[in-house]
PDB file of N, CA and C in Angstrom:
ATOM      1  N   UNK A   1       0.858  -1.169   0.000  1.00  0.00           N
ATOM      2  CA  UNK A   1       0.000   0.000   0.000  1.00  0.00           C
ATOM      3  C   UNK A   1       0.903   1.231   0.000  1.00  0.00           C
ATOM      4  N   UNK A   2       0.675   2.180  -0.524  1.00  0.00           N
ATOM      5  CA  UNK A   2       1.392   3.193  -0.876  1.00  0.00           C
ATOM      6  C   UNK A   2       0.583   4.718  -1.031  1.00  0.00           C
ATOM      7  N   UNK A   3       0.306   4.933   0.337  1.00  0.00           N
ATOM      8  CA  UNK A   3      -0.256   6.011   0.133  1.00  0.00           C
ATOM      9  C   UNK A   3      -0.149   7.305   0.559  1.00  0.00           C
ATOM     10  N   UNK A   4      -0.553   8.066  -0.538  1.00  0.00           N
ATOM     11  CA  UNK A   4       0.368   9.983  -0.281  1.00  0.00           C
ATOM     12  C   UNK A   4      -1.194  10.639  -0.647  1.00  0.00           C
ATOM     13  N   UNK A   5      -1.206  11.831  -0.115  1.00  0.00           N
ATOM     14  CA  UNK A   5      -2.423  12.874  -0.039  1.00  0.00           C
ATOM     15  C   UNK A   5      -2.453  12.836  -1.665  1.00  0.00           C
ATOM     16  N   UNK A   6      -3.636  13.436  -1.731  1.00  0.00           N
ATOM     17  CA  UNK A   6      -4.145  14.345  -3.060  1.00  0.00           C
ATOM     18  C   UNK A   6      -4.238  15.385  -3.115  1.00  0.00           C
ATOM     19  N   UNK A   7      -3.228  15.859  -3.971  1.00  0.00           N
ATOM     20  CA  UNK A   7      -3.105  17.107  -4.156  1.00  0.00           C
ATOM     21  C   UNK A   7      -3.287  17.605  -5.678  1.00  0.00           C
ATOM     22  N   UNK A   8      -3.382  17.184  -6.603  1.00  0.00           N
ATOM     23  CA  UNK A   8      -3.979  17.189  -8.049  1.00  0.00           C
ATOM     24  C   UNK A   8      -4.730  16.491  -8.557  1.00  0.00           C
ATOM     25  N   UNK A   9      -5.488  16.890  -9.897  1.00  0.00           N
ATOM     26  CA  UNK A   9      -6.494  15.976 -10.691  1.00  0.00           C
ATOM     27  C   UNK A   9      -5.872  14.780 -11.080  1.00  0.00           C
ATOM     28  N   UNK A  10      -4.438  14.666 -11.391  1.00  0.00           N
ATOM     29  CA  UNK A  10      -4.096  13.647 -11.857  1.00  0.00           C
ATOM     30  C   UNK A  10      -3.721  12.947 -10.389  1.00  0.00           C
ATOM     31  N   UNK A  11      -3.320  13.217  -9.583  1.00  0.00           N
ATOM     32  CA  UNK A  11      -3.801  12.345  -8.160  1.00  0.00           C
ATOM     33  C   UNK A  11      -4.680  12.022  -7.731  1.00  0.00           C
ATOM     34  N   UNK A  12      -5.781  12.639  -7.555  1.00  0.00           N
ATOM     35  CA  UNK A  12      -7.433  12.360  -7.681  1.00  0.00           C
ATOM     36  C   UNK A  12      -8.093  10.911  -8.996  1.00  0.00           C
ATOM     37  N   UNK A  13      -7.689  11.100 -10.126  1.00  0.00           N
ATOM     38  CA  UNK A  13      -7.498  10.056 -11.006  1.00  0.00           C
ATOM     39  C   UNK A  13      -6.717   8.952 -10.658  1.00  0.00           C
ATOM     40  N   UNK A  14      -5.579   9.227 -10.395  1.00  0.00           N
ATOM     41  CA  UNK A  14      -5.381   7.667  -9.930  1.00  0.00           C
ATOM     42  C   UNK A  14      -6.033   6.765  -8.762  1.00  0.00           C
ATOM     43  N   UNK A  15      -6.069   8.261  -7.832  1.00  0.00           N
ATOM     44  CA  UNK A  15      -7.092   7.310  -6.736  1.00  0.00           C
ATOM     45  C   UNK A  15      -8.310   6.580  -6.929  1.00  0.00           C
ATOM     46  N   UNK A  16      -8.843   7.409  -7.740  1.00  0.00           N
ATOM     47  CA  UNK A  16      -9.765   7.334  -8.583  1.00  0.00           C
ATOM     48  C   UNK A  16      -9.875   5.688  -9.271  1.00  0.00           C
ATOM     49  N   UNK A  17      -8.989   5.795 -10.282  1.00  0.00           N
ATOM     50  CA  UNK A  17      -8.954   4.154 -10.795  1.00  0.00           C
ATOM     51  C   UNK A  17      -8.496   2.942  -9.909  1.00  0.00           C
ATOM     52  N   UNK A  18      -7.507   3.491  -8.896  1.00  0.00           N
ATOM     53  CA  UNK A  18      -7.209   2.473  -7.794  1.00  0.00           C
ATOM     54  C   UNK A  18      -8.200   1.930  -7.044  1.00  0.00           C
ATOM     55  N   UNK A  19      -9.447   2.784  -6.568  1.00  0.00           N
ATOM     56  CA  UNK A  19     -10.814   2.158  -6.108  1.00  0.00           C
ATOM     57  C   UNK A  19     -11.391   1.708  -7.035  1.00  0.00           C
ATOM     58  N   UNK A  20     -11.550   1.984  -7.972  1.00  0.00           N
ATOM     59  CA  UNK A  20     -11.739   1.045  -8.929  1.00  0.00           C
ATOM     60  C   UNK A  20     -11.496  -0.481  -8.688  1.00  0.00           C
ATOM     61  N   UNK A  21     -10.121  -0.739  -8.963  1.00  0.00           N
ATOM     62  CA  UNK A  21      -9.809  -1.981  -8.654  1.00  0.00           C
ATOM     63  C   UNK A  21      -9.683  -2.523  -6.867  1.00  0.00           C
ATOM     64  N   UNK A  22      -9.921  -2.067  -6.282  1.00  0.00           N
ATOM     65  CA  UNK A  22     -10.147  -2.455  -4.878  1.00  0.00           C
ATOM     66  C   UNK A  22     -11.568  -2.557  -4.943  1.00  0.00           C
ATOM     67  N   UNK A  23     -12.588  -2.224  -5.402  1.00  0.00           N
ATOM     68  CA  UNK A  23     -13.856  -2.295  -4.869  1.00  0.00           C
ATOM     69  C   UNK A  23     -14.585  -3.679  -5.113  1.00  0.00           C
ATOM     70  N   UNK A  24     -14.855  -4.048  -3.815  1.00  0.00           N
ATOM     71  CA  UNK A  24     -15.223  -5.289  -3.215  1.00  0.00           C
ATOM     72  C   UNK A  24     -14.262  -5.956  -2.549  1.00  0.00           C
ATOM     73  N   UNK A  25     -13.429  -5.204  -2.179  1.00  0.00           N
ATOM     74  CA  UNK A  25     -11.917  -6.179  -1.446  1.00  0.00           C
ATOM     75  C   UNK A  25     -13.080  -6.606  -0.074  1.00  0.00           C
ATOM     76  N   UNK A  26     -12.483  -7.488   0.887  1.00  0.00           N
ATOM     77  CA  UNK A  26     -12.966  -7.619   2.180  1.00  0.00           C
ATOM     78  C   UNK A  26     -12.479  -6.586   3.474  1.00  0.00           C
ATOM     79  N   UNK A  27     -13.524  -6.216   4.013  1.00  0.00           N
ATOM     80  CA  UNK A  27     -12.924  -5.362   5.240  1.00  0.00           C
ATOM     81  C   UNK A  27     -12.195  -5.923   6.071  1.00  0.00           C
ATOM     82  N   UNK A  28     -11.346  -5.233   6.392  1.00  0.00           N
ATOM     83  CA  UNK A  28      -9.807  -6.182   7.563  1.00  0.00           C
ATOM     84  C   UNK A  28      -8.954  -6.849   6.825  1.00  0.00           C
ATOM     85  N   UNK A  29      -8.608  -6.532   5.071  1.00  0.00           N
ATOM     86  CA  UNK A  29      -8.035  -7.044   4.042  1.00  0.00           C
ATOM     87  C   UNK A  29      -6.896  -6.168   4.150  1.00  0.00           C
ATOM     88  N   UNK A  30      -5.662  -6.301   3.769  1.00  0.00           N
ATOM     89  CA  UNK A  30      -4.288  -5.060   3.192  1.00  0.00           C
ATOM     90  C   UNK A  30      -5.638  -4.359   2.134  1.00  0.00           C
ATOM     91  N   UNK A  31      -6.320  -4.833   0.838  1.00  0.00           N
ATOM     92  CA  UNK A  31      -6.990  -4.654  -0.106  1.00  0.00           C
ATOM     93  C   UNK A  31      -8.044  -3.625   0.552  1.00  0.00           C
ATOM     94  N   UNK A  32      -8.718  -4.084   1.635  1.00  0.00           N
ATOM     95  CA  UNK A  32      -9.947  -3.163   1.879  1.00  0.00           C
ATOM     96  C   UNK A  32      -9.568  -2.025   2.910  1.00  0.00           C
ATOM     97  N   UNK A  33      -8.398  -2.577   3.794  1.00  0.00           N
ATOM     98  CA  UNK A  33      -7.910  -1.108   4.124  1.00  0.00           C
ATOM     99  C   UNK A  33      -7.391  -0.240   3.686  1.00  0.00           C
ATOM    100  N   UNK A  34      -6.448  -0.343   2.600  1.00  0.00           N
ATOM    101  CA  UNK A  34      -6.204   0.670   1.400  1.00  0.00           C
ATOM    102  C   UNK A  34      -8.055   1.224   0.709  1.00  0.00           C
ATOM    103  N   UNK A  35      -8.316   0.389   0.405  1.00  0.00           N
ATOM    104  CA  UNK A  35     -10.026   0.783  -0.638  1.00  0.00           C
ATOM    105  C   UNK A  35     -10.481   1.867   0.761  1.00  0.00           C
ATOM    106  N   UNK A  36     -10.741   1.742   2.064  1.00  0.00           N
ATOM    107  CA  UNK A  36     -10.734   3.078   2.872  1.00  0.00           C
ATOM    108  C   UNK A  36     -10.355   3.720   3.203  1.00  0.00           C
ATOM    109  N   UNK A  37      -9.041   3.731   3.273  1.00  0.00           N
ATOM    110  CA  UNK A  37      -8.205   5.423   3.574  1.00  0.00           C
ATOM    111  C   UNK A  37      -8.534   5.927   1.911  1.00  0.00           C
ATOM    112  N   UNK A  38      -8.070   4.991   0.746  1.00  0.00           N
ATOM    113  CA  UNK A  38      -8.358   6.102  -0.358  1.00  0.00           C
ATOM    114  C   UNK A  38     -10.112   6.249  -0.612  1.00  0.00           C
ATOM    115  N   UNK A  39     -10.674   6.392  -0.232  1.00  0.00           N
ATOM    116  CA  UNK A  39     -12.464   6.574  -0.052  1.00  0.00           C
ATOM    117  C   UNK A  39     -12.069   7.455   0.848  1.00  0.00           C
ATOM    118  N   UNK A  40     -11.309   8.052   1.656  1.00  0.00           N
ATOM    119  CA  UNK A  40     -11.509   8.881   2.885  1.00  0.00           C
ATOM    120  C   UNK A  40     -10.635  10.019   1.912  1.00  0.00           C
ATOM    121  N   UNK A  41      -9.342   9.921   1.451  1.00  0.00           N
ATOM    122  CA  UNK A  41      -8.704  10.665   0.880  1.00  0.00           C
ATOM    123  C   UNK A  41      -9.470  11.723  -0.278  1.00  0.00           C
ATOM    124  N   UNK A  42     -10.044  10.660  -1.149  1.00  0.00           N
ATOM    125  CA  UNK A  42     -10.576  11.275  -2.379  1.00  0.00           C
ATOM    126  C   UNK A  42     -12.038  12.233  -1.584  1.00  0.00           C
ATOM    127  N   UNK A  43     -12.685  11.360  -0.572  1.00  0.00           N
ATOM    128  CA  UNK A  43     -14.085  12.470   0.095  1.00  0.00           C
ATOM    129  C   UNK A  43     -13.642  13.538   0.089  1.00  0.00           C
ATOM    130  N   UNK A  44     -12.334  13.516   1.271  1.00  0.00           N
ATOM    131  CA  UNK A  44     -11.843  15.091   1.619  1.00  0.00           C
ATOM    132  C   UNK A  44     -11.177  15.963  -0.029  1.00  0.00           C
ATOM    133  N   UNK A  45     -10.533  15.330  -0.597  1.00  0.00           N
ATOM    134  CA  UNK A  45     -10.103  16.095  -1.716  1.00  0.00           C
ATOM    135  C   UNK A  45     -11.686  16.620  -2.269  1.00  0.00           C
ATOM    136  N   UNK A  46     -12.456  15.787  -2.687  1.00  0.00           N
ATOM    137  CA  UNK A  46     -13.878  16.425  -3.587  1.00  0.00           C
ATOM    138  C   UNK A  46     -14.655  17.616  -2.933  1.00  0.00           C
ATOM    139  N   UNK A  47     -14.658  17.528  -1.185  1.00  0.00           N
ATOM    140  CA  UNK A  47     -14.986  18.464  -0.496  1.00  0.00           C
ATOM    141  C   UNK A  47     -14.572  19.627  -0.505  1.00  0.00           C
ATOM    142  N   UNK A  48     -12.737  19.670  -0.977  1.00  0.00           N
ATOM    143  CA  UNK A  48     -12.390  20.939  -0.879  1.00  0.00           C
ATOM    144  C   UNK A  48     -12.325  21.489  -2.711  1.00  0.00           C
ATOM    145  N   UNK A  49     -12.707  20.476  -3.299  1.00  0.00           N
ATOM    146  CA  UNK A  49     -12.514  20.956  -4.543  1.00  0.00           C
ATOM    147  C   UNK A  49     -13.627  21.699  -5.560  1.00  0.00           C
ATOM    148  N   UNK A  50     -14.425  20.076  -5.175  1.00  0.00           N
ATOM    149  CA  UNK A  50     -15.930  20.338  -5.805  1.00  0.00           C
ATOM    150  C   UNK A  50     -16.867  20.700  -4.709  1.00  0.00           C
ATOM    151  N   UNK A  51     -17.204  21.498  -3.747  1.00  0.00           N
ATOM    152  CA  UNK A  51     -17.974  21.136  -2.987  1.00  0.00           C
ATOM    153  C   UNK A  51     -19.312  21.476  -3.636  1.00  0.00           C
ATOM    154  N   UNK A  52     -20.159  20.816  -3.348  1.00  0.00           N
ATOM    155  CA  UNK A  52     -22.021  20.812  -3.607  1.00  0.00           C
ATOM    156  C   UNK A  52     -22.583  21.689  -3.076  1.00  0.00           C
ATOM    157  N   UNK A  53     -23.111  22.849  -3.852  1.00  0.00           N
ATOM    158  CA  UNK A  53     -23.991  24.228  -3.470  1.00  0.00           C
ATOM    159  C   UNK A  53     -25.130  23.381  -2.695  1.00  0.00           C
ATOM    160  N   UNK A  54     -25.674  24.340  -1.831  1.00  0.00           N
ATOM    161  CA  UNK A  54     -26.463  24.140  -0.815  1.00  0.00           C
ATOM    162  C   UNK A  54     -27.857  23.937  -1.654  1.00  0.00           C
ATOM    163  N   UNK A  55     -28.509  22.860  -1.755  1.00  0.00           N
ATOM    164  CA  UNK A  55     -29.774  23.030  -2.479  1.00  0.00           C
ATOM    165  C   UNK A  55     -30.789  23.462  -1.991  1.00  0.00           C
ATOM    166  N   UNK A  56     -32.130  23.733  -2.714  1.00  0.00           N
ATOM    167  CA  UNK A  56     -33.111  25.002  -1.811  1.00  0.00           C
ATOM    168  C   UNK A  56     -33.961  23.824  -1.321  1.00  0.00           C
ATOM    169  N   UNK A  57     -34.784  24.209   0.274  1.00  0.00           N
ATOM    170  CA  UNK A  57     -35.395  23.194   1.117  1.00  0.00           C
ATOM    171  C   UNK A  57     -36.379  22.809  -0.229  1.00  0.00           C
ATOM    172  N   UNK A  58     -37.150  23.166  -1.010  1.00  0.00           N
ATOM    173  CA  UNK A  58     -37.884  22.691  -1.718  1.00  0.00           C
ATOM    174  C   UNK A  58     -37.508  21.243  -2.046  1.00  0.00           C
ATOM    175  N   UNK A  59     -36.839  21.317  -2.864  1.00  0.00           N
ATOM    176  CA  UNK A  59     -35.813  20.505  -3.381  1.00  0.00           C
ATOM    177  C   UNK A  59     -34.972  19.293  -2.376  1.00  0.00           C
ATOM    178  N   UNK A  60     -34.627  19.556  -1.480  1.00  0.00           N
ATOM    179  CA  UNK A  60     -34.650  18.659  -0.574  1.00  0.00           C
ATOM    180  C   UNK A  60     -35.553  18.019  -0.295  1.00  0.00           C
ATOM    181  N   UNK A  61     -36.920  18.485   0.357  1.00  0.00           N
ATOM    182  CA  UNK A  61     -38.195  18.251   0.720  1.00  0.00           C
ATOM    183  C   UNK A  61     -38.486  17.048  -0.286  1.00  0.00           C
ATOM    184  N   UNK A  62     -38.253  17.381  -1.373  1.00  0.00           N
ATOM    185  CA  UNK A  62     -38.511  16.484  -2.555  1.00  0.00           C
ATOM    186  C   UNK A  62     -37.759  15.081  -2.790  1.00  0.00           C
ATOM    187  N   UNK A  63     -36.688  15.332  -2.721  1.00  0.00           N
ATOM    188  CA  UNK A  63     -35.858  14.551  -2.973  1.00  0.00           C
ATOM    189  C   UNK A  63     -35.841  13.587  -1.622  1.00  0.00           C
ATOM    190  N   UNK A  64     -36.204  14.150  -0.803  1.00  0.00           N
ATOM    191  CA  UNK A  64     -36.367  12.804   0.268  1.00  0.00           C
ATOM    192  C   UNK A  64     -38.107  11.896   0.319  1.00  0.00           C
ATOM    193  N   UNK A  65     -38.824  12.961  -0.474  1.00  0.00           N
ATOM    194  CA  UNK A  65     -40.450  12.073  -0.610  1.00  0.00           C
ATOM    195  C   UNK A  65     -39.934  11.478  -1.465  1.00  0.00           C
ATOM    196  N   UNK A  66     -39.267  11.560  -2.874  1.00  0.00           N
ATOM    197  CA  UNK A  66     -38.475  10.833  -3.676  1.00  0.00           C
ATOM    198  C   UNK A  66     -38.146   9.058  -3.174  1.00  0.00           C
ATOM    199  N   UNK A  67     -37.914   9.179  -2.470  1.00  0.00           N
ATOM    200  CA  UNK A  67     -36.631   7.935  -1.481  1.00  0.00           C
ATOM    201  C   UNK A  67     -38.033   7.628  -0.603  1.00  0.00           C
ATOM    202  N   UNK A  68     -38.784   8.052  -0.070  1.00  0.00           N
ATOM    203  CA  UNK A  68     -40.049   7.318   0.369  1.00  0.00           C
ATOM    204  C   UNK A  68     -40.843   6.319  -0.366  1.00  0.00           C
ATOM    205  N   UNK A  69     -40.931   6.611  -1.543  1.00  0.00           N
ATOM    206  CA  UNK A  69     -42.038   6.627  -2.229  1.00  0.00           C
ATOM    207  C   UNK A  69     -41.352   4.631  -3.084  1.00  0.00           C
TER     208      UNK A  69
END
């Protein structure tokens, strides 16, 4: 396992394809503990990069009768 922060798109991409190939490892694996620090790495990178505008309560409101229904 070999792992360094993200600090670019092309670091973000590899992490990127590396979960890729980890996904479905077993938890308590070398495989699935790498597949979660980089799932934790890439969250925090997208948070500070892309973060998601606040949507209007309407729209929320909705989107959770959505998921009821």
């Amino acid at each position: 396992m070999n792992i360094k922060p993200i600090r670019t798109e092309q670091d973000y991409t590899a992490s990127m394809a590396r979960i890729d190939e980890l996904w479905g490892a077993e938890i308590g694996t070398p495989e699935g503990d790498e597949l979660e620090v980089l799932a934790l790495l890439v969250s925090t990178y997208e948070d500070e990069h892309a973060p998601m505008p606040p949507s209007a309560p309407t729209e929320a409101i909705k989107f959770r009768m959505d998921q009821q229904a």
